[in-house]
N, C-alpha and C. Protein backbone atom coordinates (compact mmCIF):
# COMPACT_ATOMS: atom_id res chain seq x y z
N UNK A 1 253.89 -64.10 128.40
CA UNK A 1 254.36 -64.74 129.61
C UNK A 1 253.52 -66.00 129.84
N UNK A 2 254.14 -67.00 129.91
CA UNK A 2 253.23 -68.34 130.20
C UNK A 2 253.55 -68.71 131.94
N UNK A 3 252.40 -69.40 132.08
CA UNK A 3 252.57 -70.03 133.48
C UNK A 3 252.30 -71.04 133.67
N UNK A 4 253.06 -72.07 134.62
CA UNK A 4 252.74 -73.21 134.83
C UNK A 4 251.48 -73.82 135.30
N UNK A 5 250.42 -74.66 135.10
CA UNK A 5 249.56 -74.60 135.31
C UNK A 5 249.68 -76.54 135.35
N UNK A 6 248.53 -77.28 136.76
CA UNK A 6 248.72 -78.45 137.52
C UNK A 6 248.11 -79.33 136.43
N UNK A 7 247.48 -80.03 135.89
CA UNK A 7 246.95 -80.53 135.53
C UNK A 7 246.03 -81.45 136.53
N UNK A 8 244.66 -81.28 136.41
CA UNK A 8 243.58 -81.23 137.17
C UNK A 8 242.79 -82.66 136.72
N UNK A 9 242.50 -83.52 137.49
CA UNK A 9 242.03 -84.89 137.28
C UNK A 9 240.80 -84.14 138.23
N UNK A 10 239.42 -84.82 137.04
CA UNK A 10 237.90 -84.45 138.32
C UNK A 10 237.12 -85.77 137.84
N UNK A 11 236.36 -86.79 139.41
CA UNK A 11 235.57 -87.43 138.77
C UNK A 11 234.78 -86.82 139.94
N UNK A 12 233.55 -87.87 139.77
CA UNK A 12 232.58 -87.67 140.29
C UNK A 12 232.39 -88.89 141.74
N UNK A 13 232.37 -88.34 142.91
CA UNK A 13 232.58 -88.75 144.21
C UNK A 13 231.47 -88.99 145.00
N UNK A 14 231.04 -89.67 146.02
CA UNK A 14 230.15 -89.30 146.82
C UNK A 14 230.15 -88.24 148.24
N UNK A 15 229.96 -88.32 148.61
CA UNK A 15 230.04 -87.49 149.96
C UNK A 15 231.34 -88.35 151.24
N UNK A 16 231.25 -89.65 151.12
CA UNK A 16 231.81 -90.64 151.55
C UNK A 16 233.00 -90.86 151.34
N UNK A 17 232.83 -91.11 149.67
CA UNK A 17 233.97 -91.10 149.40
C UNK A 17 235.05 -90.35 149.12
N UNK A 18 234.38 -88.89 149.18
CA UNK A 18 235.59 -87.91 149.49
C UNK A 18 237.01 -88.04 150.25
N UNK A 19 236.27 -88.35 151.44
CA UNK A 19 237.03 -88.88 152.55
C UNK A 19 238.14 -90.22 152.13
N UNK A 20 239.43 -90.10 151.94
CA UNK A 20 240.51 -91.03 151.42
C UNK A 20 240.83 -90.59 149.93
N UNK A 21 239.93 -90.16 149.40
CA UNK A 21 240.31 -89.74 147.70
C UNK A 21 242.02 -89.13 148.31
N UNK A 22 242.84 -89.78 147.26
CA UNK A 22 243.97 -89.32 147.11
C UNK A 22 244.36 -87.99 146.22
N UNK A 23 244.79 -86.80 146.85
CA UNK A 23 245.09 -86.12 145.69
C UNK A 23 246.57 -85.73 145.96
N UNK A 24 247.17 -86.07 145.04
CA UNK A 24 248.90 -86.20 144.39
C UNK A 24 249.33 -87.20 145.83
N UNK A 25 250.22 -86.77 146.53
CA UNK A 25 250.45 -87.28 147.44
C UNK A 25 249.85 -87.35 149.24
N UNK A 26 249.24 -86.44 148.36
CA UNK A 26 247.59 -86.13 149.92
C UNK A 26 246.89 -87.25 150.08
N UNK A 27 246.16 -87.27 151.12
CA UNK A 27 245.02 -87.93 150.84
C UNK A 27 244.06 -87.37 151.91
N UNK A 28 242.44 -87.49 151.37
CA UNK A 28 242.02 -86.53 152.43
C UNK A 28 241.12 -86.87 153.42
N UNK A 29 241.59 -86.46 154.73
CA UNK A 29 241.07 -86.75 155.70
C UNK A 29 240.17 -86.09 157.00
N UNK A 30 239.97 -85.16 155.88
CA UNK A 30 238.77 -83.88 157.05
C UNK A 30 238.22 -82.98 156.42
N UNK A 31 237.40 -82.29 156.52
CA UNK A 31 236.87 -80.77 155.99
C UNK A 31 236.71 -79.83 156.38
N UNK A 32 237.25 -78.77 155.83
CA UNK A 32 237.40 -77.50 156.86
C UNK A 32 236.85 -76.84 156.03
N UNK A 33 235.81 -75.79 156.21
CA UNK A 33 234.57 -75.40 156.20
C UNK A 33 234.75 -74.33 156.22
N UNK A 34 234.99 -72.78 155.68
CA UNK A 34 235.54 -71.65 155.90
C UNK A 34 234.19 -70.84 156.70
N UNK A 35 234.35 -69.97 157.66
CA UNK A 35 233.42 -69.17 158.51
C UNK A 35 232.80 -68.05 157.64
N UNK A 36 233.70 -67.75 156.68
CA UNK A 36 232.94 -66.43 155.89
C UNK A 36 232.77 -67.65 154.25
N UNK A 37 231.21 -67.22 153.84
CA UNK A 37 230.87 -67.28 152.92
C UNK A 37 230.07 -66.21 152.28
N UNK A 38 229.77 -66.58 150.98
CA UNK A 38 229.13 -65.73 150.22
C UNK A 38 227.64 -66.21 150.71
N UNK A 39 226.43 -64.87 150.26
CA UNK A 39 225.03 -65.13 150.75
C UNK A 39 224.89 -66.63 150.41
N UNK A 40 223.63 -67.32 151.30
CA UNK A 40 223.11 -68.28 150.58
C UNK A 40 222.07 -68.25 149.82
N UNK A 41 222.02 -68.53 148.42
CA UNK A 41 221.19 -67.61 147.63
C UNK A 41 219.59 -68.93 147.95
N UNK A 42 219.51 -69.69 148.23
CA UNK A 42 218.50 -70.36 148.69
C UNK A 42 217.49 -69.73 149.61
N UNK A 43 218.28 -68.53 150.42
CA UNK A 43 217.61 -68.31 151.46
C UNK A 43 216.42 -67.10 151.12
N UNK A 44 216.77 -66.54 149.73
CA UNK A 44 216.45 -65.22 149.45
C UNK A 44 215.11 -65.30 149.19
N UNK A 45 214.23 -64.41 149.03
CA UNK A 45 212.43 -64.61 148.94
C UNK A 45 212.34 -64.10 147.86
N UNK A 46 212.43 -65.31 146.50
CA UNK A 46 211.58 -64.42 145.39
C UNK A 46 211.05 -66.00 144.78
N UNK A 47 209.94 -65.40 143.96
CA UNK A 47 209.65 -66.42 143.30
C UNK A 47 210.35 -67.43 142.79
N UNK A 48 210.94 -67.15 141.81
CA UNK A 48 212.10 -68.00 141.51
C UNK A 48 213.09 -69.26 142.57
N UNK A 49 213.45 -68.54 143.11
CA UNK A 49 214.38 -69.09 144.20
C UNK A 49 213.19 -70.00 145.13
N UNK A 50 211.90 -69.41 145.42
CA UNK A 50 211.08 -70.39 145.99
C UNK A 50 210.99 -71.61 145.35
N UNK A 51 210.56 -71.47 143.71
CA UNK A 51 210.38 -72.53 142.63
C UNK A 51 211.42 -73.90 143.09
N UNK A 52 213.00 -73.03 142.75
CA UNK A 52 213.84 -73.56 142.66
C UNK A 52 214.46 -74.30 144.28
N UNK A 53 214.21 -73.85 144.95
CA UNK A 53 214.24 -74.62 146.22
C UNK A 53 213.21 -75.61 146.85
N UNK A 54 211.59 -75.45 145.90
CA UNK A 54 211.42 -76.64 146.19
C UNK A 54 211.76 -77.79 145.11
N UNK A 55 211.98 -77.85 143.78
CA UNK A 55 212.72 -78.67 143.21
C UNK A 55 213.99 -79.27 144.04
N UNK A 56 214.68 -78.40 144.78
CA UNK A 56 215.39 -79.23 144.89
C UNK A 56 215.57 -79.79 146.28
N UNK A 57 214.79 -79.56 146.97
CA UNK A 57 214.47 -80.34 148.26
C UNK A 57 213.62 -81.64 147.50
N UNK A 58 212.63 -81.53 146.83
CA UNK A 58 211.83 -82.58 145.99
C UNK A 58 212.71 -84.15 145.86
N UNK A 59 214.28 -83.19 145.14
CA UNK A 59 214.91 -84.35 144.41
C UNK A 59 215.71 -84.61 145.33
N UNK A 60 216.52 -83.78 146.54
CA UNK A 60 217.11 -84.56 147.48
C UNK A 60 216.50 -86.00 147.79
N UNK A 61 215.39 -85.35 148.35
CA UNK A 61 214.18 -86.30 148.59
C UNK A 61 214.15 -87.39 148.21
N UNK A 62 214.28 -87.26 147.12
CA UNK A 62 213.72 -88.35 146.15
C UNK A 62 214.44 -89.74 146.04
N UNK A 63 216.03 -88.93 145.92
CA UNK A 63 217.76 -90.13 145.77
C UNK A 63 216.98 -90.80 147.49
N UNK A 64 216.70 -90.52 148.46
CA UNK A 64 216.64 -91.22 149.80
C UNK A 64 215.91 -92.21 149.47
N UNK A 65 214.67 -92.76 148.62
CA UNK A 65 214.05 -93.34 148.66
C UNK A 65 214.89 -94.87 148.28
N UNK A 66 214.16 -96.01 148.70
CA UNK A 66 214.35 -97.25 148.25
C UNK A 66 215.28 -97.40 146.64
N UNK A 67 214.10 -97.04 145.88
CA UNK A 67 214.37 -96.54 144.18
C UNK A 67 215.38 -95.08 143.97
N UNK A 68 215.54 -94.94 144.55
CA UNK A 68 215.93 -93.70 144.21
C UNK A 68 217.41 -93.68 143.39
N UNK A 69 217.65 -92.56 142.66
CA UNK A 69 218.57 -91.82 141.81
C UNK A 69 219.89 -91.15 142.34
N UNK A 70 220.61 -91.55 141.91
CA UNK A 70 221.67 -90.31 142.95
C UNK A 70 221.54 -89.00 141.80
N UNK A 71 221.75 -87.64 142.51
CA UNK A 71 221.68 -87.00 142.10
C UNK A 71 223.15 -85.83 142.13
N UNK A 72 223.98 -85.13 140.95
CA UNK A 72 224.78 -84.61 140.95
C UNK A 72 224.71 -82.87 141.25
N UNK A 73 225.20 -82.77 142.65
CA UNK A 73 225.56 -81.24 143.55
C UNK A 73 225.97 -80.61 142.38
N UNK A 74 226.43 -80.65 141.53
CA UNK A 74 227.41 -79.95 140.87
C UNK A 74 229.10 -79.99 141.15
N UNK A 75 230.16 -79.14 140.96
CA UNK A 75 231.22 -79.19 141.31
C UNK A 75 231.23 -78.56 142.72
N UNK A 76 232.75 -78.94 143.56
CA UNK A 76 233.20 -78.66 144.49
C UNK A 76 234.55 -78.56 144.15
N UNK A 77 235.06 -77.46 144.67
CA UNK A 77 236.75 -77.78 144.58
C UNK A 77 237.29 -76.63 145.39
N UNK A 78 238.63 -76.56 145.66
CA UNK A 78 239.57 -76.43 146.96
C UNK A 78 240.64 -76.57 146.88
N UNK A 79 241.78 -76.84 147.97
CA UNK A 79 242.72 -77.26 148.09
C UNK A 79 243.13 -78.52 149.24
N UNK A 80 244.12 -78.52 149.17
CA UNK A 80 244.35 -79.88 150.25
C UNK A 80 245.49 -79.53 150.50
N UNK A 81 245.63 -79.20 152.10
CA UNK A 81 246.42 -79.14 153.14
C UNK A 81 246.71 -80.05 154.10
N UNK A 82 247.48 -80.75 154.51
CA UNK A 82 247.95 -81.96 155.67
C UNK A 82 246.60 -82.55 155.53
N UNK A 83 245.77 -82.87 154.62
CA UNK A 83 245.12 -83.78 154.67
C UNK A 83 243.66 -83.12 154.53
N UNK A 84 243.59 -82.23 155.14
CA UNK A 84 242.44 -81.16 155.33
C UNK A 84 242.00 -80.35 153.93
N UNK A 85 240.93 -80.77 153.52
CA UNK A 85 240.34 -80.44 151.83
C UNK A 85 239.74 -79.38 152.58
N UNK A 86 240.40 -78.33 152.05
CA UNK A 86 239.32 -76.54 152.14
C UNK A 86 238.76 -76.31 150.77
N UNK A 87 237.52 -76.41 150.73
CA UNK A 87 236.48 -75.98 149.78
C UNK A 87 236.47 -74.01 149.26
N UNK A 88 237.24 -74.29 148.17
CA UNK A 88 236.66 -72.61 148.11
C UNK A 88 235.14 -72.54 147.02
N UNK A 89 234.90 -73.32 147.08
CA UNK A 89 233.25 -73.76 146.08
C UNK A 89 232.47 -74.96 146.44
N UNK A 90 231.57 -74.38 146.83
CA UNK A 90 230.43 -75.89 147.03
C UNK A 90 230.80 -76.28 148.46
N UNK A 91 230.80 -75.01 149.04
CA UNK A 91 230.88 -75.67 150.87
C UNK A 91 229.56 -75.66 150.77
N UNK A 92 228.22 -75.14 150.50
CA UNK A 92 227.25 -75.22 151.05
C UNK A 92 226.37 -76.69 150.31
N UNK A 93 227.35 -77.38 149.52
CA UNK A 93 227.13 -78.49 149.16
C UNK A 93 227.33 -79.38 149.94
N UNK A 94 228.65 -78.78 150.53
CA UNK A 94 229.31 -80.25 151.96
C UNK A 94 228.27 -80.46 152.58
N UNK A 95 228.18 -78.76 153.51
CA UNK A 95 227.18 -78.65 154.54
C UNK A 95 225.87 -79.57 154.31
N UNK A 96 224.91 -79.53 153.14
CA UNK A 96 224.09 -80.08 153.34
C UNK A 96 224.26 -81.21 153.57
N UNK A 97 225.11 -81.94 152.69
CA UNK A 97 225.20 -83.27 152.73
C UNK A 97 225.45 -83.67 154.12
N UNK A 98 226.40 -83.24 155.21
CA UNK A 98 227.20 -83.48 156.57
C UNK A 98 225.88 -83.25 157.23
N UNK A 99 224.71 -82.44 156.98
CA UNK A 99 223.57 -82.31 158.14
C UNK A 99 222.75 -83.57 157.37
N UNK A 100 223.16 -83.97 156.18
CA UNK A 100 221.74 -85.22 156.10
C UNK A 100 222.57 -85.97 156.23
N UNK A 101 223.75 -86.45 156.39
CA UNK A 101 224.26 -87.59 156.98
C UNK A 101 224.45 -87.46 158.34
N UNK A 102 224.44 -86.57 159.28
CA UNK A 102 223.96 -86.63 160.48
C UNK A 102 222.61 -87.31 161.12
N UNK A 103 221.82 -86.73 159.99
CA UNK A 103 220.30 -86.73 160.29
C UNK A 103 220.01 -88.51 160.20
N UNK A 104 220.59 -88.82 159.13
CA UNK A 104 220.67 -90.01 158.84
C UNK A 104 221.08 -91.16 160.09
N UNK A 105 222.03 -90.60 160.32
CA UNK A 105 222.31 -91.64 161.21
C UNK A 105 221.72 -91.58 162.37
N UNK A 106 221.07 -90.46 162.84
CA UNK A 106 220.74 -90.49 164.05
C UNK A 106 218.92 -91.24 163.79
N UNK A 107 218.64 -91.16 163.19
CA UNK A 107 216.63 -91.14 162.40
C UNK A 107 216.68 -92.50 163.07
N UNK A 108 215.51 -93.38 163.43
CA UNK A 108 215.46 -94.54 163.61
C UNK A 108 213.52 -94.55 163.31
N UNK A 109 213.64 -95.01 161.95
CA UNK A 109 212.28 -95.54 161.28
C UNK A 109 211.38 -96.14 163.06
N UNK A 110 209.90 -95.94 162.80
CA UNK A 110 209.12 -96.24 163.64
C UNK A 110 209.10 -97.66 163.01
């Protein structure tokens, strides 16, 4: 039995530019954020996960600077409804990004 299957275009986006990316005849204009997720495994207390969470606060870090690197979340993907991109992967990718672009805008250097 075969099934039809979409053919899937992925590049690589910013946080910004999510917002207007066209997909087929969508285009997207919000994020909806689902209330139930899976644990956040960041949060958990073991060595490892300590290691690995400060690496990567380090390198968030790091893309902010003057010099800095952009650095790749990994994938995100979802669907798109009236415009509204629901993440079933990498919401806790949005999230961060939406609290440091909050943070961002609100910060005002001394």
């Amino acid at each position: 039995m075969s099934t039809a299957v979409d053919t899937i275009e992925t590049k690589l986006v910013s946080f910004s530019q999510l917002f207007g990316q066209r997909i087929g005849e969508l285009t997207i204009d919000s994020i909806e954020v689902p209330l139930i997720q899976r644990d956040y495994a960041q949060g958990r207390k073991t060595a490892g996960v300590e290691r690995i969470r400060s690496q990567f606060v380090a390198a968030v870090c790091s893309t902010l600077l003057p010099d800095g690197k952009p650095i790749e979340l990994d994938f995100v993907y979802g669907d798109v409804e009236n415009g509204k991109f629901m993440p079933l992967d990498g919401q806790q990718r949005l999230t961060l990004l939406f609290l440091l672009h909050c943070y961002l805008a609100w910060y005002q250097p001394k």
